[in-house]
Protein backbone atom coordinates (compact mmCIF):
# COMPACT_ATOMS: atom_id res chain seq x y z
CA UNK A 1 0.00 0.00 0.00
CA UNK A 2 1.14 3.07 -0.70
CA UNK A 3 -0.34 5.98 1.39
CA UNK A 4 0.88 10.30 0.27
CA UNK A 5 3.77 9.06 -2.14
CA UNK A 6 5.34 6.61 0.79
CA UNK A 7 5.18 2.83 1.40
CA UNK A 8 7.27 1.71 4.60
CA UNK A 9 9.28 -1.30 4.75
CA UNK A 10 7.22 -4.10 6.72
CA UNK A 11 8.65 -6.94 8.66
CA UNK A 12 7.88 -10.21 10.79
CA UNK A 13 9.30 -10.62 13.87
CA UNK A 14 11.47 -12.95 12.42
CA UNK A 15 12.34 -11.08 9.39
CA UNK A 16 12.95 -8.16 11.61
CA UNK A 17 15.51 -10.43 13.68
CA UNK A 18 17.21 -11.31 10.70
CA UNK A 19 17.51 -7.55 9.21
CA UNK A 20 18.68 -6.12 12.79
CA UNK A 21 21.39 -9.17 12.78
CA UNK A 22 22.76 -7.97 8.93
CA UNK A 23 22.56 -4.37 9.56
CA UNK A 24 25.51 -2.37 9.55
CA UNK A 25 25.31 0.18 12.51
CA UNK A 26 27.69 2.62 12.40
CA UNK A 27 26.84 4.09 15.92
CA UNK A 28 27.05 3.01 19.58
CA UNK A 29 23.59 2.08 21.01
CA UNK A 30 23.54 2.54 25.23
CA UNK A 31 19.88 2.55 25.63
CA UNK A 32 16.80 1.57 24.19
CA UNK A 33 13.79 3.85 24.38
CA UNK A 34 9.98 2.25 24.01
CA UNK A 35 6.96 4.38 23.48
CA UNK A 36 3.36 4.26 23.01
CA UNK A 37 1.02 7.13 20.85
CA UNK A 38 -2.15 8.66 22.57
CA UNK A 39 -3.22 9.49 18.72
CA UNK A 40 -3.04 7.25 16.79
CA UNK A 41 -4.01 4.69 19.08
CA UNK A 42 -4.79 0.60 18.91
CA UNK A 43 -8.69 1.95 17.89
CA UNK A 44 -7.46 3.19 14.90
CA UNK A 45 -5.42 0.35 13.62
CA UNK A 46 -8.14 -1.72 10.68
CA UNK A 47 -5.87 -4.64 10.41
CA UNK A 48 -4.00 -3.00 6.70
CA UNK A 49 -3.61 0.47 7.81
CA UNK A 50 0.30 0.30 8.62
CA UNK A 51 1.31 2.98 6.41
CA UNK A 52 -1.25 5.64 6.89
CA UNK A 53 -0.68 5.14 10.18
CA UNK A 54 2.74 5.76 10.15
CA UNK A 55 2.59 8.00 7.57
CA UNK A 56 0.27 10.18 10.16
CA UNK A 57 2.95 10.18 12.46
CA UNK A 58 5.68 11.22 10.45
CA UNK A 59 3.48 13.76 8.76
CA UNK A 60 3.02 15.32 12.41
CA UNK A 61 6.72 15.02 13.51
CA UNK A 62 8.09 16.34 10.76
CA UNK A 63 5.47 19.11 9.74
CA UNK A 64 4.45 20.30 13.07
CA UNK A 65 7.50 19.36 15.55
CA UNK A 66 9.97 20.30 12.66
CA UNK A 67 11.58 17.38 12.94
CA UNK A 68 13.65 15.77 9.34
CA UNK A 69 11.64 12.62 10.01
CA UNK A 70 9.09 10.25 11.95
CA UNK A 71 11.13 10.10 15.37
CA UNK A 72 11.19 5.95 15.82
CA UNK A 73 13.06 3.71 14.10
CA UNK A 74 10.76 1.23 14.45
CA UNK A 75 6.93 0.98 14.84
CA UNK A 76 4.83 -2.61 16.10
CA UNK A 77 1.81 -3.04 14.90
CA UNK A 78 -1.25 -5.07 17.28
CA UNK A 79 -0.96 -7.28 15.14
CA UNK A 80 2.74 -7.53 15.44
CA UNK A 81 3.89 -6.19 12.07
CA UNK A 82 6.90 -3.85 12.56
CA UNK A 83 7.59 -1.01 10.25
CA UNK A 84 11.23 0.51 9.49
CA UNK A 85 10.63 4.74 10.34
CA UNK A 86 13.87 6.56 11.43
CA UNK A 87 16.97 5.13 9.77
CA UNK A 88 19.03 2.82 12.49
CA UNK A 89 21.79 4.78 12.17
CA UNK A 90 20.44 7.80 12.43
CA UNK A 91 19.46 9.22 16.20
CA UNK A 92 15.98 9.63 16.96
CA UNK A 93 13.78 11.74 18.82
CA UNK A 94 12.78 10.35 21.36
CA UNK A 95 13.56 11.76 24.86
CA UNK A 96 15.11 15.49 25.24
CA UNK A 97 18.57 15.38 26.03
CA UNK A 98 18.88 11.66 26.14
CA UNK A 99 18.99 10.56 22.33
CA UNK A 100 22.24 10.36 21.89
CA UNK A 101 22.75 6.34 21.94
CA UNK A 102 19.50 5.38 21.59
CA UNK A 103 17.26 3.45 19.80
CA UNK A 104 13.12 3.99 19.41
CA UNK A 105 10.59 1.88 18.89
CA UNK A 106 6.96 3.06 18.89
């Protein structure tokens, strides 16, 4: 699916595993940060919805925070579907003043 021009990369738990174990990371990780959303929330998930979704989020961190992109790098799904947002290597935003080193999942 393909929701305002963007279709995230979607993974198993397994296939996630397997990605994570291949990828190159080019930066220390010291902490891992996990997060929930108020809006969207697990009401708004219809079972196919993973981009929009995501694509919501992103559109809101990055239009109306200012931020370059959607602050995780990863988002799971109630369904347990995980989508690829913030690069790995690339820091997110996550909690002021403790990003450096860390690692996001939504």
């Amino acid at each position: 699916m393909i929701y305002m021009g963007k279709t995230y990369r979607k993974f198993t738990t397994i296939e996630l595993i397997a990605y994570t174990k291949a990828f190159n990371f080019t930066r220390k990780l010291t902490q891992l940060h996990v997060h929930h959303t108020w809006s969207p929330n697990v009401s708004d998930f219809k079972g196919n919805n993973y981009d929009a979704i995501n694509w919501g989020m992103e559109n809101y961190h990055v239009n109306t925070n200012g931020w370059s992109t959607i602050a995780q790098q990863l988002t799971l799904f109630p369904d347990g579907i995980w989508l690829l947002g913030r690069d790995f290597n690339q820091t997110p935003a996550s909690i002021l003043g403790w990003n450096t080193g860390a690692f996001c999942i939504e």
